[in-house]
C-alpha atoms as a PDB file:
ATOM      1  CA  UNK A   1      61.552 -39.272 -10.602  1.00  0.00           C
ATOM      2  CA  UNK A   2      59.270 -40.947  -8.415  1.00  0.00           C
ATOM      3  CA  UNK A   3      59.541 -38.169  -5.687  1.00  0.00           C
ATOM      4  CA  UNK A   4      58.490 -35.971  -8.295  1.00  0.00           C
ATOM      5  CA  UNK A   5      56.055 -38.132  -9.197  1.00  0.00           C
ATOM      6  CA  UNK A   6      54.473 -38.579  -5.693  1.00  0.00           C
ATOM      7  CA  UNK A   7      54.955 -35.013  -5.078  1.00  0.00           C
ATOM      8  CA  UNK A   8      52.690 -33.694  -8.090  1.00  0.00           C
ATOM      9  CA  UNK A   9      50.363 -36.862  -7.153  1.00  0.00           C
ATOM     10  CA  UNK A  10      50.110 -34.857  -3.408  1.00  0.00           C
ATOM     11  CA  UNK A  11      49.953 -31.588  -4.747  1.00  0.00           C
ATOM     12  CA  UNK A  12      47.012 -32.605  -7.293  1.00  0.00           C
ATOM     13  CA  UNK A  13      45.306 -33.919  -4.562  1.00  0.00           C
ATOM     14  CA  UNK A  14      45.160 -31.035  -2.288  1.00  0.00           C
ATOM     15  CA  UNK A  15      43.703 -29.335  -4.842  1.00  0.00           C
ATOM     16  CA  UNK A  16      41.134 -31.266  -5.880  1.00  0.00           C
ATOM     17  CA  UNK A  17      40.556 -30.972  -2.261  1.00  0.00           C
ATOM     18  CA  UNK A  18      41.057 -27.152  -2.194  1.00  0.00           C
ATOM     19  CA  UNK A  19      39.073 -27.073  -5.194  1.00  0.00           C
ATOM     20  CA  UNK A  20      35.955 -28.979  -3.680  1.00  0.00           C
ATOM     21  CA  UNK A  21      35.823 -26.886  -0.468  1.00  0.00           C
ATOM     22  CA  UNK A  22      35.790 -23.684  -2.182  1.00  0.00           C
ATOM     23  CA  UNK A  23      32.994 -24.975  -4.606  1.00  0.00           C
ATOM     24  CA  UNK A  24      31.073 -26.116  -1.380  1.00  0.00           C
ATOM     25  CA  UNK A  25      32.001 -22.702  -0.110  1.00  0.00           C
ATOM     26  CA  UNK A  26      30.695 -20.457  -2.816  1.00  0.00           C
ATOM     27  CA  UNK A  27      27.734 -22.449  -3.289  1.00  0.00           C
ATOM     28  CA  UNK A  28      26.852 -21.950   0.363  1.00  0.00           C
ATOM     29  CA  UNK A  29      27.069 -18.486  -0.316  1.00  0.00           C
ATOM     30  CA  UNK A  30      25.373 -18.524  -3.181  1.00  0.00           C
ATOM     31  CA  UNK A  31      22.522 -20.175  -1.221  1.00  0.00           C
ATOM     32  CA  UNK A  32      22.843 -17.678   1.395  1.00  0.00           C
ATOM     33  CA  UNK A  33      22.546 -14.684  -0.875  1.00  0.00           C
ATOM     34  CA  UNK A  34      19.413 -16.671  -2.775  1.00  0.00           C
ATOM     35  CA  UNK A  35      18.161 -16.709   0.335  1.00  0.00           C
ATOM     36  CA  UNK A  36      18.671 -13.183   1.463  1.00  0.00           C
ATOM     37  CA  UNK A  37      17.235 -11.224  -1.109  1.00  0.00           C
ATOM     38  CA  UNK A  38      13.834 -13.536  -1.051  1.00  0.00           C
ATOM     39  CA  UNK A  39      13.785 -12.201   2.677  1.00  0.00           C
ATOM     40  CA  UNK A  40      15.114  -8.718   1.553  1.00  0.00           C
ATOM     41  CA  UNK A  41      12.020  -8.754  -1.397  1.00  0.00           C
ATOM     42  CA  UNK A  42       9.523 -10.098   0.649  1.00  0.00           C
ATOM     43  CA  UNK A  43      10.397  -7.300   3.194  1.00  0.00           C
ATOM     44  CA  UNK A  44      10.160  -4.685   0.333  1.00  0.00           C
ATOM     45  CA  UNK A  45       6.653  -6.036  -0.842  1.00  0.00           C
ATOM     46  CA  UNK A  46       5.087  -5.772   2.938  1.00  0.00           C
ATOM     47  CA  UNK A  47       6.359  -2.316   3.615  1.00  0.00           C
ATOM     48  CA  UNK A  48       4.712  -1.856   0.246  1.00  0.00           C
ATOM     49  CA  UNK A  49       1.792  -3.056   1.393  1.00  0.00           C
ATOM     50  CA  UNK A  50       1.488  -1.136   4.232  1.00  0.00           C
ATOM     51  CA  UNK A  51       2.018   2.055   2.501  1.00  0.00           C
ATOM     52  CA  UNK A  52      -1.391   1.193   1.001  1.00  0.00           C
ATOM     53  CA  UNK A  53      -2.991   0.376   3.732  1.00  0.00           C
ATOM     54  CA  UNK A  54      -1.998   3.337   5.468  1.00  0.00           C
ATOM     55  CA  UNK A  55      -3.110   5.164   2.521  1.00  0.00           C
ATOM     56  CA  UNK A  56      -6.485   3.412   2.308  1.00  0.00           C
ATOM     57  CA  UNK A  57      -7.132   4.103   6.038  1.00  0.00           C
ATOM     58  CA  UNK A  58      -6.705   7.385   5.557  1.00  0.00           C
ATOM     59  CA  UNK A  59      -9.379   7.836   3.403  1.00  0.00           C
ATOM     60  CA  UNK A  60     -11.675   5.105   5.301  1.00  0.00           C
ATOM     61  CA  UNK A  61     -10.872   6.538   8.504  1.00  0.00           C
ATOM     62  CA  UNK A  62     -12.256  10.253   7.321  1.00  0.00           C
ATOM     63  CA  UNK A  63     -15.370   9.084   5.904  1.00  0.00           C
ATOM     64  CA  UNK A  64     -16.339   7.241   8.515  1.00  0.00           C
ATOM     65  CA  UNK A  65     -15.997   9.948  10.747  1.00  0.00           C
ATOM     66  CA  UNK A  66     -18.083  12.496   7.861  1.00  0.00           C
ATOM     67  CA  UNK A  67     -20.586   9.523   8.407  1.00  0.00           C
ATOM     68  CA  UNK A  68     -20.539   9.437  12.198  1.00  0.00           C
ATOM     69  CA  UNK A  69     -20.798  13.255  12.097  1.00  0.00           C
ATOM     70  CA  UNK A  70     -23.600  14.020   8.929  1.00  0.00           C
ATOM     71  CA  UNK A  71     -25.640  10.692  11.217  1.00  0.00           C
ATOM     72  CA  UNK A  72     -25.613  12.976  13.984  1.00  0.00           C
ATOM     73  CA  UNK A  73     -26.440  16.124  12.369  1.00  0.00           C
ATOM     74  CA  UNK A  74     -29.281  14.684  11.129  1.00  0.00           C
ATOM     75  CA  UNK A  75     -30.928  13.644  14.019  1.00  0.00           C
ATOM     76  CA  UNK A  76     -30.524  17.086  15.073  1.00  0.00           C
ATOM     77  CA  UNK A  77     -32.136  18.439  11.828  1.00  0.00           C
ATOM     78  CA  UNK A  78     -35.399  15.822  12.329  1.00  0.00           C
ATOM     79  CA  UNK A  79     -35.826  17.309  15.875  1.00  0.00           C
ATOM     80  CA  UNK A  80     -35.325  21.240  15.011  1.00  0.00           C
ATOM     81  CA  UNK A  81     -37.913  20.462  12.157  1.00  0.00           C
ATOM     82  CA  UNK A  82     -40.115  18.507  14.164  1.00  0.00           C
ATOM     83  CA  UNK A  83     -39.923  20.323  17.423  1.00  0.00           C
ATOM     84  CA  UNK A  84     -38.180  23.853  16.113  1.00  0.00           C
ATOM     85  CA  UNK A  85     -41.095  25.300  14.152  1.00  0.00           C
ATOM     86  CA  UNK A  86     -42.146  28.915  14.811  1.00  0.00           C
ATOM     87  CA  UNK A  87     -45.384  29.722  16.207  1.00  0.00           C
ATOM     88  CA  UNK A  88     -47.458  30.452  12.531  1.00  0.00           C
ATOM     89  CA  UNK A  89     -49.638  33.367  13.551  1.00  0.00           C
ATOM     90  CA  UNK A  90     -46.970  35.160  15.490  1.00  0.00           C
ATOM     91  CA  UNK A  91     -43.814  34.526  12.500  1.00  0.00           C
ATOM     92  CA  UNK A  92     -43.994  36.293   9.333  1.00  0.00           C
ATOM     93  CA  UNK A  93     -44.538  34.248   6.073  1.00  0.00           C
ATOM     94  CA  UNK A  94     -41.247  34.645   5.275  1.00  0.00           C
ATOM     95  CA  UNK A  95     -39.176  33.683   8.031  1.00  0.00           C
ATOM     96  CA  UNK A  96     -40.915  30.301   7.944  1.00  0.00           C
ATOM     97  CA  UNK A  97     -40.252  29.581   4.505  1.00  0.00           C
ATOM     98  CA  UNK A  98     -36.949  30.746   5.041  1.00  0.00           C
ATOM     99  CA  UNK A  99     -36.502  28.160   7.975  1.00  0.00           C
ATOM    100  CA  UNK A 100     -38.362  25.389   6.325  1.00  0.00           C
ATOM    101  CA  UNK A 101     -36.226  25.741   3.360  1.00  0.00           C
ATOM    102  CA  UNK A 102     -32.820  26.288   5.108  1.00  0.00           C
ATOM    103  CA  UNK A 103     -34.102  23.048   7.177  1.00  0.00           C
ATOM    104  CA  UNK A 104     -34.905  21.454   4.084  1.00  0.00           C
ATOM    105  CA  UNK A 105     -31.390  22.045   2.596  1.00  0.00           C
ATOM    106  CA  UNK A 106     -29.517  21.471   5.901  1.00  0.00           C
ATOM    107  CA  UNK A 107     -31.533  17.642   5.489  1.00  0.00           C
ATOM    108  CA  UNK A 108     -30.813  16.958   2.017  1.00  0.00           C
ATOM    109  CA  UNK A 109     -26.833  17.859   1.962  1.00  0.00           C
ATOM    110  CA  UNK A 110     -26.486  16.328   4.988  1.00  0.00           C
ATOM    111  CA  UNK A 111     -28.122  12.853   3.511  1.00  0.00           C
ATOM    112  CA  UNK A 112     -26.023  13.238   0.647  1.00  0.00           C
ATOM    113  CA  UNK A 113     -23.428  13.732   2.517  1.00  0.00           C
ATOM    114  CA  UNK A 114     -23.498  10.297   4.483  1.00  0.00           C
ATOM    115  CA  UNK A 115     -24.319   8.720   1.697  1.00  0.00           C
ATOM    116  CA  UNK A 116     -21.659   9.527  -0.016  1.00  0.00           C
ATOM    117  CA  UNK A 117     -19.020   8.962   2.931  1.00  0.00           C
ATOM    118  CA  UNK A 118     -20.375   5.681   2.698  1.00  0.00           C
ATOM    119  CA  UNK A 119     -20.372   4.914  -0.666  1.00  0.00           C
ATOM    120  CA  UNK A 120     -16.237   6.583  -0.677  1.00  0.00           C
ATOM    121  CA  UNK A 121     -15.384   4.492   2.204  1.00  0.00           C
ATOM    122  CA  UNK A 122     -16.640   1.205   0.665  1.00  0.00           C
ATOM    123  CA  UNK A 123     -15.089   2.244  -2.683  1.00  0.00           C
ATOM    124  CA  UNK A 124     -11.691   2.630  -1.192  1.00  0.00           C
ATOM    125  CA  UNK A 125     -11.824  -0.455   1.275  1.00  0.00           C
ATOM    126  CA  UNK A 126     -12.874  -2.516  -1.840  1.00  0.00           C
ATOM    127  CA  UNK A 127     -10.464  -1.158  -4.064  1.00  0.00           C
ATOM    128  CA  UNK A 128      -7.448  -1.300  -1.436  1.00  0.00           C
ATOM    129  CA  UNK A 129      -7.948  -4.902  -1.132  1.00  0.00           C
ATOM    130  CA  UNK A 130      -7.917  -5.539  -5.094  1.00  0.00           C
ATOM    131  CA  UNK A 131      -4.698  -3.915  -5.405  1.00  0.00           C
ATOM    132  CA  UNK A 132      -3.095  -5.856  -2.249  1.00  0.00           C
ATOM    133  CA  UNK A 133      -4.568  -8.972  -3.245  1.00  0.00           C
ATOM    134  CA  UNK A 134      -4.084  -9.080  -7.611  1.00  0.00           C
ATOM    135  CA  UNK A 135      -1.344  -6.323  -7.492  1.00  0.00           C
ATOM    136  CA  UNK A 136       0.871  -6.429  -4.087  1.00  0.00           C
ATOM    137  CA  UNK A 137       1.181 -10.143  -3.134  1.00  0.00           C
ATOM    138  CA  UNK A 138       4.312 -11.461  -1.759  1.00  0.00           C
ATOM    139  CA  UNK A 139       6.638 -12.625  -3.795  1.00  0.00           C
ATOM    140  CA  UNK A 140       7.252 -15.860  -2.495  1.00  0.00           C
ATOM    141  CA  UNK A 141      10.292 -18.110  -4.609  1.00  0.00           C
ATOM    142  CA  UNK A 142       8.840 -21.019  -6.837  1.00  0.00           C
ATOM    143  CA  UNK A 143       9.852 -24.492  -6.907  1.00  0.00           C
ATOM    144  CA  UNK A 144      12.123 -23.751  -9.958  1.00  0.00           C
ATOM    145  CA  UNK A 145      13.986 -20.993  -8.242  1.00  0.00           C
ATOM    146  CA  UNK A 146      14.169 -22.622  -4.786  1.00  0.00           C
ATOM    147  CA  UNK A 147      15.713 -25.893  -6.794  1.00  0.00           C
ATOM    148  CA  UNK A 148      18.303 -23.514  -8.946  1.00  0.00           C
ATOM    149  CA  UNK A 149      20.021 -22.137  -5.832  1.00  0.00           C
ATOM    150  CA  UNK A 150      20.210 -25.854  -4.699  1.00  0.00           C
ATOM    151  CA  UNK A 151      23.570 -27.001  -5.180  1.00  0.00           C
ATOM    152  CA  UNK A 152      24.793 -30.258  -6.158  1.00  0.00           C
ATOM    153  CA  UNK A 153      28.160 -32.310  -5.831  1.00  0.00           C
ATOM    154  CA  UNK A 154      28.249 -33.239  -9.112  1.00  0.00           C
ATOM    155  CA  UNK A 155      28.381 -30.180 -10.459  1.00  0.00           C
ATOM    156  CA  UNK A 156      31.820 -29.814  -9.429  1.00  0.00           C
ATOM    157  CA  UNK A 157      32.482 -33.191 -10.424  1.00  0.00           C
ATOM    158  CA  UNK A 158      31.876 -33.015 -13.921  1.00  0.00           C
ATOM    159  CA  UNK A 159      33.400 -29.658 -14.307  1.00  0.00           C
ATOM    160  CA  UNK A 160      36.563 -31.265 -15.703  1.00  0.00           C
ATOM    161  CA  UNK A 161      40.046 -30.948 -14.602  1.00  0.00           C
ATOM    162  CA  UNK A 162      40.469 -27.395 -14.988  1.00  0.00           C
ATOM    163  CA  UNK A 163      37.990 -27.192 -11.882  1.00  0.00           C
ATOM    164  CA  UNK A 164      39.376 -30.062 -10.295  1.00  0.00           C
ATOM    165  CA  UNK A 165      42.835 -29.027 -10.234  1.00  0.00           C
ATOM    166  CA  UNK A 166      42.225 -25.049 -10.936  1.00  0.00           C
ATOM    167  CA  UNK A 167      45.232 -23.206  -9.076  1.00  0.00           C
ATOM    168  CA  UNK A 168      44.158 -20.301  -6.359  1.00  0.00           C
ATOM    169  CA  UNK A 169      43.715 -16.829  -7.932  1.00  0.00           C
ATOM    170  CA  UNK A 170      44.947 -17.739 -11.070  1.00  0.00           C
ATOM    171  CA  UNK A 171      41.602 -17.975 -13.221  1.00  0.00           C
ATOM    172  CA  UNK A 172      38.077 -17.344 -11.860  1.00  0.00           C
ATOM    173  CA  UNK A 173      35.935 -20.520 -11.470  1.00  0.00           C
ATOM    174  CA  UNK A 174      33.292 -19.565 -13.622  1.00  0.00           C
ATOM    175  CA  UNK A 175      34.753 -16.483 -15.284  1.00  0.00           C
ATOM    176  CA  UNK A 176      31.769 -13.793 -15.063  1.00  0.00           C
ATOM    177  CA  UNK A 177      32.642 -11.771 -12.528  1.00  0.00           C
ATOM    178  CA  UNK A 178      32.099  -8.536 -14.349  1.00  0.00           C
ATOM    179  CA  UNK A 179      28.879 -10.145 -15.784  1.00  0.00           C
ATOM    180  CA  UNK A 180      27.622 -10.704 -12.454  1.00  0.00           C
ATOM    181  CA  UNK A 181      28.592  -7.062 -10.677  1.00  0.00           C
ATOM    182  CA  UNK A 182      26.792  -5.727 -14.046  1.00  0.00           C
ATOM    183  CA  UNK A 183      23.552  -8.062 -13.511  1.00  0.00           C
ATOM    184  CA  UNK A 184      23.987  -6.893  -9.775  1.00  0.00           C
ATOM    185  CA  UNK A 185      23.927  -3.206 -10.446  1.00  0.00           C
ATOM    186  CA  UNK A 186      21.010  -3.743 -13.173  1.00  0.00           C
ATOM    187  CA  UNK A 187      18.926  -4.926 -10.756  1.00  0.00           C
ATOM    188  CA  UNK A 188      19.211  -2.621  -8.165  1.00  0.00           C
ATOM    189  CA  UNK A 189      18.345   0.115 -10.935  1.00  0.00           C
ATOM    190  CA  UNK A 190      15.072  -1.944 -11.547  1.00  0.00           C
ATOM    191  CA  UNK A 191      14.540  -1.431  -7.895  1.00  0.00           C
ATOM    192  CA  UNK A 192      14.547   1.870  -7.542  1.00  0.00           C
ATOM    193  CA  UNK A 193      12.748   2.330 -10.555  1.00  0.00           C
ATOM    194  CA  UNK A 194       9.925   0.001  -9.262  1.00  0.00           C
ATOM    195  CA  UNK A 195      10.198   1.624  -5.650  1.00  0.00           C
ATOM    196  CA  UNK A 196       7.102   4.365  -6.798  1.00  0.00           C
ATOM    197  CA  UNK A 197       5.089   1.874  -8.629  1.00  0.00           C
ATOM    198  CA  UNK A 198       2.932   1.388  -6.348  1.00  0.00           C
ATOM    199  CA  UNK A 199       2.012   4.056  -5.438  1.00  0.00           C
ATOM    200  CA  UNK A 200       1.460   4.961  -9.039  1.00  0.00           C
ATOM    201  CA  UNK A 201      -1.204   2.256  -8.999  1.00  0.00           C
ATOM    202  CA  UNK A 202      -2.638   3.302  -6.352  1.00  0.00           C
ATOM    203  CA  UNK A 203      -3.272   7.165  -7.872  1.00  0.00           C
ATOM    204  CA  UNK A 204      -5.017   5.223 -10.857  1.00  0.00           C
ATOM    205  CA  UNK A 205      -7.233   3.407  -8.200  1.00  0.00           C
ATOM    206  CA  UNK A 206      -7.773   6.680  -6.225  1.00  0.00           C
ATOM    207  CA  UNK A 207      -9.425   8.467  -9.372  1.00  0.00           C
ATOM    208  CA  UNK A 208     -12.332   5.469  -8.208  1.00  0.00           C
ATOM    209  CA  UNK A 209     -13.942   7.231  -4.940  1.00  0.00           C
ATOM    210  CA  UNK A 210     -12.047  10.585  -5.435  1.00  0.00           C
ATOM    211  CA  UNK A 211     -15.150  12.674  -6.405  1.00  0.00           C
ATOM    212  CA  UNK A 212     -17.152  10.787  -3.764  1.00  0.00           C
ATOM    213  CA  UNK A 213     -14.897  12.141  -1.043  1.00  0.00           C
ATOM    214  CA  UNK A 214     -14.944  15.671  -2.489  1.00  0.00           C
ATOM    215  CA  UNK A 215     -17.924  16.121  -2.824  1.00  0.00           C
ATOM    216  CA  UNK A 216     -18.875  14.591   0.646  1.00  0.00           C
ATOM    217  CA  UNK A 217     -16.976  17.308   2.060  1.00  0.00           C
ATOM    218  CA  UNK A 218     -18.720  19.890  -0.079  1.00  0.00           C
ATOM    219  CA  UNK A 219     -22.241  18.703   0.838  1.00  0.00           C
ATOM    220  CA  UNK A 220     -21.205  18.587   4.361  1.00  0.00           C
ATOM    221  CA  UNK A 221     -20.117  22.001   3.917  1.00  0.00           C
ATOM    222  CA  UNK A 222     -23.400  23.290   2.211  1.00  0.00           C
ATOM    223  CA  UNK A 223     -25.266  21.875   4.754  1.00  0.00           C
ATOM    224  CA  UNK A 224     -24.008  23.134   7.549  1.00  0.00           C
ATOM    225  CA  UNK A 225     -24.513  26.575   5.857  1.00  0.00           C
ATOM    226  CA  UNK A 226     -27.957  26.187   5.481  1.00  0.00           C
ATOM    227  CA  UNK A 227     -28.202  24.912   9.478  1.00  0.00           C
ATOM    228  CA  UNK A 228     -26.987  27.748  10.548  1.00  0.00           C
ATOM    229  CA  UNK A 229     -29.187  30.067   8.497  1.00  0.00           C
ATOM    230  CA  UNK A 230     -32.041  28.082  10.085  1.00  0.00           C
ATOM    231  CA  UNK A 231     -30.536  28.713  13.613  1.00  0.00           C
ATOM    232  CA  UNK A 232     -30.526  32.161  12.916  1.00  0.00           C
ATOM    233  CA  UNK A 233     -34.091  32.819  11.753  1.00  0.00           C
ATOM    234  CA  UNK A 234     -35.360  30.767  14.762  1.00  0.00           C
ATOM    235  CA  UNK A 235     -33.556  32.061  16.837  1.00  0.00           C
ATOM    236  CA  UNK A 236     -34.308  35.551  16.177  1.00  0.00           C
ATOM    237  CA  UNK A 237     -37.845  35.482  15.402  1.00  0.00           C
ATOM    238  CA  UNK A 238     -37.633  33.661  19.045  1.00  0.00           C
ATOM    239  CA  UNK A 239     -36.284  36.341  20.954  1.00  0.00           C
ATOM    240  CA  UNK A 240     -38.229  38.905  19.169  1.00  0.00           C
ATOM    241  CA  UNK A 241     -41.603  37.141  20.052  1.00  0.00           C
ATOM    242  CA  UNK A 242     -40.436  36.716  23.768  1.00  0.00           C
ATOM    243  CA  UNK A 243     -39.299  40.736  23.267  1.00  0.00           C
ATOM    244  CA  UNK A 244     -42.747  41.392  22.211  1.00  0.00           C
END
């Protein structure tokens, strides 16, 4: 009797030993898989962000060059009107109103068509950083969640005896195993549901400086139209007087 005694003493005390380990075990875990999806999230949130920065530059990076381009044209329009005209008494009437009103359009396009680069480019730079900094920011783990993944010896301690002396594989410590694989698939669901949302956003946004960049491109367009129509009457009204 008292070897049978002793023996279920020994036996009880390896597993409150067993027992303890494998709580300090799966909470180590526990922390280490708390720990890994902050890193895994926080990962996901800056490859979000740079998908909007990349799409921002995109935008910011062709109206700047539509600026750098219409800047230049214009200079080039201030000298062909200043230094272009046609000789008055040997031009008909209506090649130099055709010039000085192809100049005059080439101009005005062209000025509405920096202005409005600039106006798209500071519209998207402005509204890229409101959506990275109210909409995109890191999420970082509170104090709450940091302190739930803690672990603490006396949970396990005031689990009772059926944790202290709980016998391997024959009941699960906590019993929500299927709850958690469930929870687990849920939330990668929400993930890939959420994957697009930003981008989503960002369409919203885009509706912002949208027209602006259209119809840069379409004043650009218009304008160089009318510089080449200016070209063309100087140009041949040049040759013919030199012909003549």
């Amino acid at each position: 009797t008292m070897a049978a005694i002793l023996g279920a003493g020994a036996a009880g005390v390896e597993l409150f030993k067993y027992n303890k380990e494998g709580f300090k075990f799966d909470k180590d875990q526990r922390l280490m898989r708390e720990l890994a999806g902050i890193e895994f999230k926080v990962a996901q949130y800056e490859l979000y962000r740079q998908d909007i920065q990349d799409l921002i530059e995109l935008t910011v990076g062709r109206m700047d060059m539509y600026h750098l381009v219409g800047a230049l044209l214009l200079n080039g329009v201030v000298v062909m009107i200043t230094e272009g005209r046609a000789n008055r008494g040997l031009t008909p009437n209506w090649a130099l109103w055709m010039q000085s009103l192809s100049s005059a359009g080439t101009f005005s396009f062209l000025l509405l068509s920096v202005w409005l680069a600039m106006h798209a480019s500071v519209a998207s730079h402005t509204f890229g950083v409101k959506l990275l900094t109210r909409f995109m920011r890191l999420p970082l783990p509170t104090e709450e969640e940091l302190e739930g993944a803690r672990a603490r010896v006396e949970e396990f301690e005031t689990g009772g005896i059926g944790h202290w002396l709980r016998l391997p594989g024959m009941m699960t410590e906590y019993g929500q195993a299927d709850q958690h694989v469930a929870a687990q698939i849920t939330e990668a669901e929400q993930r890939r549901t959420d994957v697009a949302a930003h981008l989503q956003v960002f369409r919203r946004l885009q509706a912002r400086w949208q027209s602006y960049d259209a119809y840069c491109r379409v004043s650009l367009s218009i304008a160089m139209n009318c510089a080449v129509q200016a070209l063309c009457v100087f140009f041949q009204h040049h040759h013919a007087q030199r012909g003549g």
